[in-house]
N, C-alpha and C. Protein backbone atom coordinates (compact mmCIF):
# COMPACT_ATOMS: atom_id res chain seq x y z
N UNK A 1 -27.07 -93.84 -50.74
CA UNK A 1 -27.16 -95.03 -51.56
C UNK A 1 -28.53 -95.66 -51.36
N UNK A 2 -29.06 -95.63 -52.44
CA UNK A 2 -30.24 -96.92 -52.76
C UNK A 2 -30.86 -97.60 -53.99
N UNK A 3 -31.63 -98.37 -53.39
CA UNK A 3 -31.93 -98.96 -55.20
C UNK A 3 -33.15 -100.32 -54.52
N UNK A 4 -33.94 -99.95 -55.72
CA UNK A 4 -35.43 -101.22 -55.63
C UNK A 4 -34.62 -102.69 -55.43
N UNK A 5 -35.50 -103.45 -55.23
CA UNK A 5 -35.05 -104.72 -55.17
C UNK A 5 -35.42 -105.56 -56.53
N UNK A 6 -34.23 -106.15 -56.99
CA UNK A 6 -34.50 -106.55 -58.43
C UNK A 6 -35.67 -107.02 -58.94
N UNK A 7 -36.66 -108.28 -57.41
CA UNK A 7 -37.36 -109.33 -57.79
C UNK A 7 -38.69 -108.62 -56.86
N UNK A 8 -38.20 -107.33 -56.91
CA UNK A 8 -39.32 -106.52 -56.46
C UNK A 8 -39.45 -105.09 -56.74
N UNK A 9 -39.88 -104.05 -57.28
CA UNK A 9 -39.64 -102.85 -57.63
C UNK A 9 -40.13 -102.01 -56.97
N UNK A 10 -41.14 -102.62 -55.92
CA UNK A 10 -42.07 -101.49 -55.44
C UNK A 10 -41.22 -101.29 -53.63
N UNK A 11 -39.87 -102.10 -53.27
CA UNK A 11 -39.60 -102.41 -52.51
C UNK A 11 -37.92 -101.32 -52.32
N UNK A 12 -38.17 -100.47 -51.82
CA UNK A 12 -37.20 -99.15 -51.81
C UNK A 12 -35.88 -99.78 -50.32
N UNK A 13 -34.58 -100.08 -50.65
CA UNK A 13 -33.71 -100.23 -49.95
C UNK A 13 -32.81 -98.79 -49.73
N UNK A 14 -32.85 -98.07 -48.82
CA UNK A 14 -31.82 -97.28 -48.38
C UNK A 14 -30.99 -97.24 -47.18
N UNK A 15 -29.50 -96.26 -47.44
CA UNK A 15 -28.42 -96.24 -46.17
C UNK A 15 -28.97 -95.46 -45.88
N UNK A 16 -28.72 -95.38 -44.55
CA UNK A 16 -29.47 -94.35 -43.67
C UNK A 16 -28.41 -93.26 -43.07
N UNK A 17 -27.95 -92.20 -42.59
CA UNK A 17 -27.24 -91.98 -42.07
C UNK A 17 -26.35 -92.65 -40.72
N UNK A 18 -27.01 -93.68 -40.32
CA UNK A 18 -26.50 -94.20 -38.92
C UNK A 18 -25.38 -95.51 -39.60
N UNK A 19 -25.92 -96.13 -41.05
CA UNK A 19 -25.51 -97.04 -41.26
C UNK A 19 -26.19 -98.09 -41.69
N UNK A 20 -27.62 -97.88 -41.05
CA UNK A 20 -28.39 -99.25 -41.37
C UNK A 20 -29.17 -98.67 -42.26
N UNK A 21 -30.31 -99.93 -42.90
CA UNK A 21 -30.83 -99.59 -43.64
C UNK A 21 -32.53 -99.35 -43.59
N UNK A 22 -32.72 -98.54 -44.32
CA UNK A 22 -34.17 -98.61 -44.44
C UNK A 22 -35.07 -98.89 -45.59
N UNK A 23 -36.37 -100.02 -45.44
CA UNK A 23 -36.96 -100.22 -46.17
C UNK A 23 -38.47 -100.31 -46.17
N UNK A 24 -38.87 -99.43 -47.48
CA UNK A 24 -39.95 -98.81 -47.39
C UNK A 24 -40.61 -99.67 -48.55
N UNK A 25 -42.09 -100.41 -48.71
CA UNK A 25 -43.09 -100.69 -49.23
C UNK A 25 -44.34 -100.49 -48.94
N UNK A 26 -45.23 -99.86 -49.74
CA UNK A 26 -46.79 -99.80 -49.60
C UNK A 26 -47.02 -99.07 -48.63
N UNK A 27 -46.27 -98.08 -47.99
CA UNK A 27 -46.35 -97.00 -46.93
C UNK A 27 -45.89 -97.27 -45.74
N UNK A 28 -44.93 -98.86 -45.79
CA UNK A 28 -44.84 -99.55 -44.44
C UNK A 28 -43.14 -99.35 -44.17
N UNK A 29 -42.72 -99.24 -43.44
CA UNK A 29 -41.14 -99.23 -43.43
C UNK A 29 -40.79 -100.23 -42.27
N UNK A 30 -39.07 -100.62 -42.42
CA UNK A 30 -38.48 -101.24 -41.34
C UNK A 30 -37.21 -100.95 -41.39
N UNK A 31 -36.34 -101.06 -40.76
CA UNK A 31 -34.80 -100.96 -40.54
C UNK A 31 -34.23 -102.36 -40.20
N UNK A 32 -33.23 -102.34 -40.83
CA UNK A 32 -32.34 -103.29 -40.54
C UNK A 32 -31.18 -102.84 -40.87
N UNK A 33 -30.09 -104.65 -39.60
CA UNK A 33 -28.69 -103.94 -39.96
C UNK A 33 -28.15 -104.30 -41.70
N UNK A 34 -27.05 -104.49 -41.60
CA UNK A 34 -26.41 -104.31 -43.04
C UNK A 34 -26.07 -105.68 -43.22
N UNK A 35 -26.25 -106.59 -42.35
CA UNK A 35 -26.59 -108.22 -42.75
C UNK A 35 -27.88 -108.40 -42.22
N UNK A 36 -29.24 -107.78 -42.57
CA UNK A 36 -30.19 -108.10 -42.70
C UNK A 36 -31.16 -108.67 -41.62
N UNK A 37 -31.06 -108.39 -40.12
CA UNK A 37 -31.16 -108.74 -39.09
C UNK A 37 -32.41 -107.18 -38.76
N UNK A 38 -33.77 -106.79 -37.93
CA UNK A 38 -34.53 -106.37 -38.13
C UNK A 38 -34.04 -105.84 -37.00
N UNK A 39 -34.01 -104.27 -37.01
CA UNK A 39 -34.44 -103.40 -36.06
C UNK A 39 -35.54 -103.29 -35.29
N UNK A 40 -36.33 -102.60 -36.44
CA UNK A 40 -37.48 -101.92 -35.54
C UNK A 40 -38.11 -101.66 -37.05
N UNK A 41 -39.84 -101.15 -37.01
CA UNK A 41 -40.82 -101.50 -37.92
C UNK A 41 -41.41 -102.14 -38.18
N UNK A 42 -42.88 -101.64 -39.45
CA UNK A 42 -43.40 -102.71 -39.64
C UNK A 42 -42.91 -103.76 -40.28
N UNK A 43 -42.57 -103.60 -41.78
CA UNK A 43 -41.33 -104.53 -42.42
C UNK A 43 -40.62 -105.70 -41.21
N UNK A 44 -40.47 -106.75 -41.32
CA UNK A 44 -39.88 -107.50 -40.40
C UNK A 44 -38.84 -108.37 -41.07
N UNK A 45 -39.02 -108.34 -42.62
CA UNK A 45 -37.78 -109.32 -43.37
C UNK A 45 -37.73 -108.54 -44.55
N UNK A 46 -36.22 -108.80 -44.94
CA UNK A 46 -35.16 -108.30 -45.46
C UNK A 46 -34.62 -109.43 -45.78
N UNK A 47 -33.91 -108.85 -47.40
CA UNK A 47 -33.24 -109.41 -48.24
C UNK A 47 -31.60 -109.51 -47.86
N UNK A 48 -31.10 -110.09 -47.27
CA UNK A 48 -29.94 -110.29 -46.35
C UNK A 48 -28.64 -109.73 -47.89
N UNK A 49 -28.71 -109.91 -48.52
CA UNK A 49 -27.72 -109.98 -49.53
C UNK A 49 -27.59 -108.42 -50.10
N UNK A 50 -29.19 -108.08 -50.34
CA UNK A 50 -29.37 -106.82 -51.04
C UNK A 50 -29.27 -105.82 -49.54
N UNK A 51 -28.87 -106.25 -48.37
CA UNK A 51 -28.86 -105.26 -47.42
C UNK A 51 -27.35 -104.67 -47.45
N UNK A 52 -26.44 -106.32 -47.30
CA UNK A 52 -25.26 -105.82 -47.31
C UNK A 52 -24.56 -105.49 -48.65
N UNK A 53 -25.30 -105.71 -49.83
CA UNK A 53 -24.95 -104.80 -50.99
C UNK A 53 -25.42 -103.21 -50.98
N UNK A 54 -26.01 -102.76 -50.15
CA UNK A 54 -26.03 -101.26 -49.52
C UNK A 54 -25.22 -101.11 -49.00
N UNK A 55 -24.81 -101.96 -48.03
CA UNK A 55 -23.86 -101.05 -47.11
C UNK A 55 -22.49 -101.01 -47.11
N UNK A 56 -22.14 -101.61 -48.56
CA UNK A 56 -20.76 -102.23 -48.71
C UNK A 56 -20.48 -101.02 -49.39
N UNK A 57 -20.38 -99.78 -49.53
CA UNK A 57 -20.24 -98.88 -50.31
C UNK A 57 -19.11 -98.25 -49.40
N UNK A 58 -17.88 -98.29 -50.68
CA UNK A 58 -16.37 -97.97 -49.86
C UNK A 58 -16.05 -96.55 -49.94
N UNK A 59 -15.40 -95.66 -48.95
CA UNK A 59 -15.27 -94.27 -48.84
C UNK A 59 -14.21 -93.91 -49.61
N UNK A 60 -14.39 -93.05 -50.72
CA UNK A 60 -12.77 -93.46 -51.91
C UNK A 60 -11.85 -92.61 -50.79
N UNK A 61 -11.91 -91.19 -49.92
CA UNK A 61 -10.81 -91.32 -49.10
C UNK A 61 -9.71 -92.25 -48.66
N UNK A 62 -10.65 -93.35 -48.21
CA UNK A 62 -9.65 -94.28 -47.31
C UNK A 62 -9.46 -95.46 -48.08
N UNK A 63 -10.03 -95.77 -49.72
CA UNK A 63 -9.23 -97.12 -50.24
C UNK A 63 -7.97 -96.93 -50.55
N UNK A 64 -7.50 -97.92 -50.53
CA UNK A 64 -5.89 -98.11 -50.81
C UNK A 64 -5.59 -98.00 -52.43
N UNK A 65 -6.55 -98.36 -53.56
CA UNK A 65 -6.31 -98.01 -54.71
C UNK A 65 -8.04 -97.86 -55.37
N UNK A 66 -7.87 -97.17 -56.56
CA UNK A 66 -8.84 -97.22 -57.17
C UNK A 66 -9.85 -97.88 -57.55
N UNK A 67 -11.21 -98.14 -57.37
CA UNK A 67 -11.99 -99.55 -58.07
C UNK A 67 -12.16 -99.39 -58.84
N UNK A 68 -12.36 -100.26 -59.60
CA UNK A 68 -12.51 -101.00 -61.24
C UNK A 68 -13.99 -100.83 -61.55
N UNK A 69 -14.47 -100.06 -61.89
CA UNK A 69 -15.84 -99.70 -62.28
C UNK A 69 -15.83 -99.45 -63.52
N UNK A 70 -17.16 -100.65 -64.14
CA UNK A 70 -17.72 -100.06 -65.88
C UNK A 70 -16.43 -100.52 -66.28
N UNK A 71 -15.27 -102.04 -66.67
CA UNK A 71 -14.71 -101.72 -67.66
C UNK A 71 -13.06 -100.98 -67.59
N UNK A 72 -13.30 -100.30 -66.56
CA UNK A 72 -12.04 -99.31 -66.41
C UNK A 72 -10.77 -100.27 -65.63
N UNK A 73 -9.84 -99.94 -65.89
CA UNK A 73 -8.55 -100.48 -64.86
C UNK A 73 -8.03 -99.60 -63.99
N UNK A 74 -7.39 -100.02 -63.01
CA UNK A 74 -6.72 -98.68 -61.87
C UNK A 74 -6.81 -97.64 -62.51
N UNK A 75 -6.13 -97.11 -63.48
CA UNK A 75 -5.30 -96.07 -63.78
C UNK A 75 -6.77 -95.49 -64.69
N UNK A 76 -8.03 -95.97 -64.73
CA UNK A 76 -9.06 -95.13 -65.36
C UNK A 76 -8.68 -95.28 -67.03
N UNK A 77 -7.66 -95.89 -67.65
CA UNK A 77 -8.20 -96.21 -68.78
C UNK A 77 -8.59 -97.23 -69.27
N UNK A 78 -9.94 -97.14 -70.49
CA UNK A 78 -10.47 -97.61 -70.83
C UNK A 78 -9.55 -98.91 -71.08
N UNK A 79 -10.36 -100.56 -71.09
CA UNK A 79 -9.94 -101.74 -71.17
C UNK A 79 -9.53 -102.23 -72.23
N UNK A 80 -10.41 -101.46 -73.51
CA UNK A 80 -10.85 -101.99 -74.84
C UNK A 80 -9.11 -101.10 -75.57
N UNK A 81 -8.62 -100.02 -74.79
CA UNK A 81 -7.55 -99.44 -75.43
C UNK A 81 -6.50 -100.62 -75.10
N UNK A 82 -6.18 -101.36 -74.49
CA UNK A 82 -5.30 -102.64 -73.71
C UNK A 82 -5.20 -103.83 -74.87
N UNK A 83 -6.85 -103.91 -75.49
CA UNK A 83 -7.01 -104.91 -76.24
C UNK A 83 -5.86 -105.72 -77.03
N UNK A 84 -5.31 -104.44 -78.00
CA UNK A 84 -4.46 -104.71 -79.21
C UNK A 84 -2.91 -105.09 -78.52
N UNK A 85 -2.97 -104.83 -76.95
CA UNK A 85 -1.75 -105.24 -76.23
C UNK A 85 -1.61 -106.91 -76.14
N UNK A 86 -2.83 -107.55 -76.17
CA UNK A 86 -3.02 -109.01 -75.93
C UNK A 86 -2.26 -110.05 -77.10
């Protein structure tokens, strides 16, 4: 998982295998945890919000039901088919 920072593009957020994250600008990197607290690197601050929106990424193994992504309901059909139920 990763993704630029909205109010910055040149600013690369990734999970790392351990868990935390890493962030890379202008050739400089830093780590932090997943509420935004600084490891180690040059980087020394982090976007506390956009850290733990990395690391909140749920293992579909172990959820208890399906997430609602794009529109969809549990059961994966489309919302807009429900409509004419209203």
């Amino acid at each position: 998982m990763s993704m630029t920072h909205p109010f910055d593009p040149d600013c690369l957020y990734e999970l790392t295998e351990e868990g935390n994250i890493r962030i890379t600008q202008d050739g400089k990197t830093g780590f932090f945890t997943g509420e935004g607290i600084h490891i180690s690197g040059e980087i020394r601050s982090a976007d506390p919000q956009m850290c733990n929106w990395i690391t909140n990424v749920p293992n579909p193994d172990t959820q208890l039901t399906t997430s609602r992504i794009a529109g969809r309901d549990d059961a994966g059909e489309s919302v807009s088919s429900h409509l004419g139920e209203f």
